[in-house]
Protein backbone atom coordinates (compact mmCIF):
# COMPACT_ATOMS: atom_id res chain seq x y z
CA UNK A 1 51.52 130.44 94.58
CA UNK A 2 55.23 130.21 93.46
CA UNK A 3 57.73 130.39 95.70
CA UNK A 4 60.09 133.65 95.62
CA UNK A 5 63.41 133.06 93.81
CA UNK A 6 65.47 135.73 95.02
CA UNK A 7 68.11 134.98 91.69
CA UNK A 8 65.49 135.41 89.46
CA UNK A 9 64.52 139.09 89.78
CA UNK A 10 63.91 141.48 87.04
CA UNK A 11 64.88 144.78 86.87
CA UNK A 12 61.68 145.62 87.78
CA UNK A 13 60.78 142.85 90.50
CA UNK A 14 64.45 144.69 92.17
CA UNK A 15 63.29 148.30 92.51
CA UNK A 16 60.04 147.14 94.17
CA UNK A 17 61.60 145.04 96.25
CA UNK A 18 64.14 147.75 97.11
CA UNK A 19 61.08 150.15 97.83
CA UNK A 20 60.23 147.76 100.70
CA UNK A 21 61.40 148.78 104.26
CA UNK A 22 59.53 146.77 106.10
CA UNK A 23 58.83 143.26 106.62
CA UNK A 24 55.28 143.93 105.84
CA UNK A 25 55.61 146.08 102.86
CA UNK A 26 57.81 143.02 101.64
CA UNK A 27 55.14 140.43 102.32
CA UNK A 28 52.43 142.67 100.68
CA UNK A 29 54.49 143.12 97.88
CA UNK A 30 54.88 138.98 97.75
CA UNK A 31 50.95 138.89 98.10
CA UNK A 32 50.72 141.08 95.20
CA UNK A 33 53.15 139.43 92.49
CA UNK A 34 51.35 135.91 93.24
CA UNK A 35 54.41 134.96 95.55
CA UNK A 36 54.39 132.91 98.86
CA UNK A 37 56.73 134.35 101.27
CA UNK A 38 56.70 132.83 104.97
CA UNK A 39 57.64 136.30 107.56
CA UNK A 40 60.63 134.34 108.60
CA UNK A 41 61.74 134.62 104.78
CA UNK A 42 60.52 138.28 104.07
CA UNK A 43 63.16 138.98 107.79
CA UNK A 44 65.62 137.44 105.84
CA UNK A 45 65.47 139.57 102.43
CA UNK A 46 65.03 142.50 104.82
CA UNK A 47 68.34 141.81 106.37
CA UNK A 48 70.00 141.40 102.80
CA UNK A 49 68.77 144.26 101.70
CA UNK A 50 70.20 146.49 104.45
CA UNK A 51 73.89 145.32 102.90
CA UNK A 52 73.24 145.86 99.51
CA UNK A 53 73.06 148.63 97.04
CA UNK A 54 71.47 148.67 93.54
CA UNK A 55 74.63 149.66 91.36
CA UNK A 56 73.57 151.58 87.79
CA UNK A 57 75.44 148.13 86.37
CA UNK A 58 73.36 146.08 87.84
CA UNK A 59 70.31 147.66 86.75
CA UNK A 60 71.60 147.90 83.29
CA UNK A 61 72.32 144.17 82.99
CA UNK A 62 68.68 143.14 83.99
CA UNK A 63 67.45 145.96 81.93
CA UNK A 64 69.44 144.39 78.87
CA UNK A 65 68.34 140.86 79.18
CA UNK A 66 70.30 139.66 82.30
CA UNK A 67 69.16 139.71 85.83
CA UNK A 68 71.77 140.99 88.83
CA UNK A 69 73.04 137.41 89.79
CA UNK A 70 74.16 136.50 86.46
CA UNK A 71 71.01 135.21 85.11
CA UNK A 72 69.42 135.24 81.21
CA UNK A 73 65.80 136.95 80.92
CA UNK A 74 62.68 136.09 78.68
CA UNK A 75 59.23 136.77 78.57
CA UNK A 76 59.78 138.17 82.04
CA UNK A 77 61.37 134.86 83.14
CA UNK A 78 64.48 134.40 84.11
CA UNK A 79 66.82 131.39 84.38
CA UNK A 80 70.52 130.86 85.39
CA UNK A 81 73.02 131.20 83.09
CA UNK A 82 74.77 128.56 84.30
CA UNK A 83 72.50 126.75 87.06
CA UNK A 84 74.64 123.76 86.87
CA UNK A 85 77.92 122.81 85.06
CA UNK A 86 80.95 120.69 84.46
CA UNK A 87 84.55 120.61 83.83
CA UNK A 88 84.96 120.36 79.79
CA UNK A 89 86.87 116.99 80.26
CA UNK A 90 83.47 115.32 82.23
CA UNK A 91 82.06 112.57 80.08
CA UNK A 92 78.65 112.41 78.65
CA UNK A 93 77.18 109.32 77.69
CA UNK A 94 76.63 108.52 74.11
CA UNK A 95 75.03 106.15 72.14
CA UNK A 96 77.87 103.93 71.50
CA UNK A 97 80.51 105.57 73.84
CA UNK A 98 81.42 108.61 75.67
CA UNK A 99 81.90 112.26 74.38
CA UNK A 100 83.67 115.38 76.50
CA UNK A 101 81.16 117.85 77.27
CA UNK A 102 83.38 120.37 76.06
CA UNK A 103 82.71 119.05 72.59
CA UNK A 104 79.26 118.33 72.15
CA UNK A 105 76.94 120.33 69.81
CA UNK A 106 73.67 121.09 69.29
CA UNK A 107 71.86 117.98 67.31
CA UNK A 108 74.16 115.73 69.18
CA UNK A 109 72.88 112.37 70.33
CA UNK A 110 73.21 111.53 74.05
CA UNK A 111 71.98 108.99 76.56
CA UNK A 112 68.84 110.83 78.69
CA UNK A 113 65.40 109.60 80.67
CA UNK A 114 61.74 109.45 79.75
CA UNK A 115 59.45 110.71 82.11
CA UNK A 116 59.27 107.38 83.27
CA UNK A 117 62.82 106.85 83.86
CA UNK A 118 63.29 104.63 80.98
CA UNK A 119 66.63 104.98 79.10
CA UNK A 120 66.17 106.85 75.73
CA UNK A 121 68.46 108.59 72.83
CA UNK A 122 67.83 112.57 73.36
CA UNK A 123 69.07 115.56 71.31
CA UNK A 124 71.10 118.22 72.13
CA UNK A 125 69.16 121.55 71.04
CA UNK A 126 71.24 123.59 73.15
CA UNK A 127 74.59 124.40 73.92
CA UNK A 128 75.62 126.95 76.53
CA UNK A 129 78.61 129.37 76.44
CA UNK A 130 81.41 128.30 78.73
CA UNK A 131 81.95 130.29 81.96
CA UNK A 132 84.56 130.46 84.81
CA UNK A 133 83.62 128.83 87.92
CA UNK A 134 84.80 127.64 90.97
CA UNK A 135 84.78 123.76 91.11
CA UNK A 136 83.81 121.20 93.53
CA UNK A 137 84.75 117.98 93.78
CA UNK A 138 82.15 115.33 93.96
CA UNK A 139 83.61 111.86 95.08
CA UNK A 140 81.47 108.29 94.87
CA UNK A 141 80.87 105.38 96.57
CA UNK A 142 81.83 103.47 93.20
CA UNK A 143 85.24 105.83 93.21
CA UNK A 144 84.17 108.40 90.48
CA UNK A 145 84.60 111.51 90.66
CA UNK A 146 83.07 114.85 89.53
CA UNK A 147 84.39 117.91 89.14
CA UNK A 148 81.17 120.44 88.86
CA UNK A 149 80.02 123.40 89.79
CA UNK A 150 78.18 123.83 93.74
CA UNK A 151 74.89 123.93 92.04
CA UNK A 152 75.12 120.80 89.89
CA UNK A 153 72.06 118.45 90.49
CA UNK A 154 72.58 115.15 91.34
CA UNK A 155 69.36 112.69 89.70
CA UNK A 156 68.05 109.57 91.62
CA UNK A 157 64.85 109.74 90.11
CA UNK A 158 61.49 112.54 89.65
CA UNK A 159 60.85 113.68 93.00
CA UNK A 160 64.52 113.16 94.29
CA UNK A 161 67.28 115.59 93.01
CA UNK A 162 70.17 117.02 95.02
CA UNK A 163 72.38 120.21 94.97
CA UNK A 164 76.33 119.11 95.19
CA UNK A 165 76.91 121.43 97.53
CA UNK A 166 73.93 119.29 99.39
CA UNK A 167 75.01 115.98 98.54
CA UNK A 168 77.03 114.09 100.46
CA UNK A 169 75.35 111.02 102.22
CA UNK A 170 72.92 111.27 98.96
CA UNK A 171 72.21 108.45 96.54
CA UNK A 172 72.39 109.05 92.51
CA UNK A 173 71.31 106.94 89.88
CA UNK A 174 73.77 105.17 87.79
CA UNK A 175 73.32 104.51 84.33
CA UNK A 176 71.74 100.89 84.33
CA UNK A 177 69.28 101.57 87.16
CA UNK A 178 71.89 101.00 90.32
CA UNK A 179 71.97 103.70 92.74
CA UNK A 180 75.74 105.23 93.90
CA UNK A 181 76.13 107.09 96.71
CA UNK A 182 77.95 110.64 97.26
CA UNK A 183 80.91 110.01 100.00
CA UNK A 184 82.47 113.24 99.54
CA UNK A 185 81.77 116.71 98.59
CA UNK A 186 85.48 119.37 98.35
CA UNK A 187 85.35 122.96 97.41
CA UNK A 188 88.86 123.62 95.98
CA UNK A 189 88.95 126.96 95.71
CA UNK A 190 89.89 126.41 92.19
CA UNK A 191 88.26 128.04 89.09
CA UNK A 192 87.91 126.48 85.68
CA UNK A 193 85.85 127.16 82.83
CA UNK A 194 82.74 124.56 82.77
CA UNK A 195 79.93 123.83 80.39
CA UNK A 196 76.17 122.69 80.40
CA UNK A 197 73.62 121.44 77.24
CA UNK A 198 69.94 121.72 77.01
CA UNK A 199 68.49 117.95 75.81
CA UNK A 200 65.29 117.83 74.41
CA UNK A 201 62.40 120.50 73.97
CA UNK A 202 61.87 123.73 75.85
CA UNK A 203 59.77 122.40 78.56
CA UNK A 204 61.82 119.03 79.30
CA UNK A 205 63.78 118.15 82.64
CA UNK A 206 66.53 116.71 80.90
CA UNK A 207 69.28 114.21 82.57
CA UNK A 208 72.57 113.50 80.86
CA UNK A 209 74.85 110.52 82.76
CA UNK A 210 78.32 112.39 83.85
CA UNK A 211 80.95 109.36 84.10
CA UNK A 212 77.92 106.48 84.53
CA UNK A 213 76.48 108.82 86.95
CA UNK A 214 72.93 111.15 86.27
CA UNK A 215 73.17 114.81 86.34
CA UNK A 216 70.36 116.62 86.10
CA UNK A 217 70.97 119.05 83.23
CA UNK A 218 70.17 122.99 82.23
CA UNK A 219 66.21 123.05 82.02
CA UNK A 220 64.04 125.80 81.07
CA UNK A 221 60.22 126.98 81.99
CA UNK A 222 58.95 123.44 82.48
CA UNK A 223 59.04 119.65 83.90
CA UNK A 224 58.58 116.73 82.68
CA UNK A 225 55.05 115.36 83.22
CA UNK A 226 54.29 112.08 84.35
């Protein structure tokens, strides 16, 4: 069974949950929608839900397509808006150079993995709509730094990807097939409008390299497949 994503919850998946006053009636719920749920995690939701009330806004967001932690809905799925991001002056690699991710486009070319790690040329097929965030600082080993969102993933390879918020002491790949390693992570309290792409086809895990570095970018229903 799939584990519960409480930022991925339908307007309908929220007044269930909401129904549920116990820890039982939250696990039997779980049980029900095809969910694993440990009772230390159904405590936890319980507790949340004790400090939070179902506003007629947030109901009408999920209702029109966007779930109650600013999330996009389809075919009953839902996926972050903006899961990870960057600062629209971050470089993406390019065949040939390096482009702002500010300005690239959908049908762009940029630098991305196979499933087997192997560098290839992917597409851009999708470009999100810049948002305000607050930015984090991610310093290097090497001396770059990143200026991303707390959820940006950090790529070392299939099996191995890390949160920034997560990340210091972590290892990254850098483009060439070194690894880097994350000395520093800052919250600065600062918010700036960031931006993320979509490479490749709807079910791709798609890595871009931010300054040399890979960032695992925006991905949809699916993984890559080895």
């Amino acid at each position: 069974m799939d584990k519960v994503d409480k930022n991925g919850l339908t307007k309908n998946m929220i007044e269930k949950v909401m129904q549920c006053k116990t820890v039982d009636d939250l696990l039997k719920l779980a049980e029900a929608e095809g969910c694993e749920m440990t009772r230390e995690e159904a405590e936890a939701y319980i507790a949340e839900l004790a400090d939070f009330e179902l506003e007629e806004e947030v109901l009408e967001r999920a209702a029109g397509g966007s779930c109650y932690t600013n999330m996009t809905c389809d075919d009953n799925e839902c996926n972050p808006a903006h899961p990870h991001c960057f600062t629209g002056d971050s470089e993406v690699a390019v065949p040939g150079g390096m482009k702002h991710i500010k300005d690239l486009q959908v049908g762009d070319k940029v630098i991305t993995l196979d499933a087997k790690g192997n560098a290839i040329v992917g597409e851009i097929t999708e470009v999100l709509p810049p948002q305000e965030e607050e930015i984090v600082e991610v310093l290097f080993s090497d001396g770059t730094l990143w200026r991303a969102t707390a959820s940006q993933t950090l790529y070392l390879d299939h099996e191995r990807q890390y949160m920034v918020k997560d990340a210091k002491g972590k290892e990254a790949l850098l483009r060439g097939g070194r690894n880097v390693t994350v000395t520093d992570v800052k919250f600065t309290g600062r918010r700036e409008m960031v931006y993320d792409v979509l490479v490749g086809e709807e079910d791709d895990e798609d890595v871009i390299f931010v300054a040399g570095i890979a960032a695992e970018g925006y991905f949809t229903k699916g993984e890559r497949g080895l």
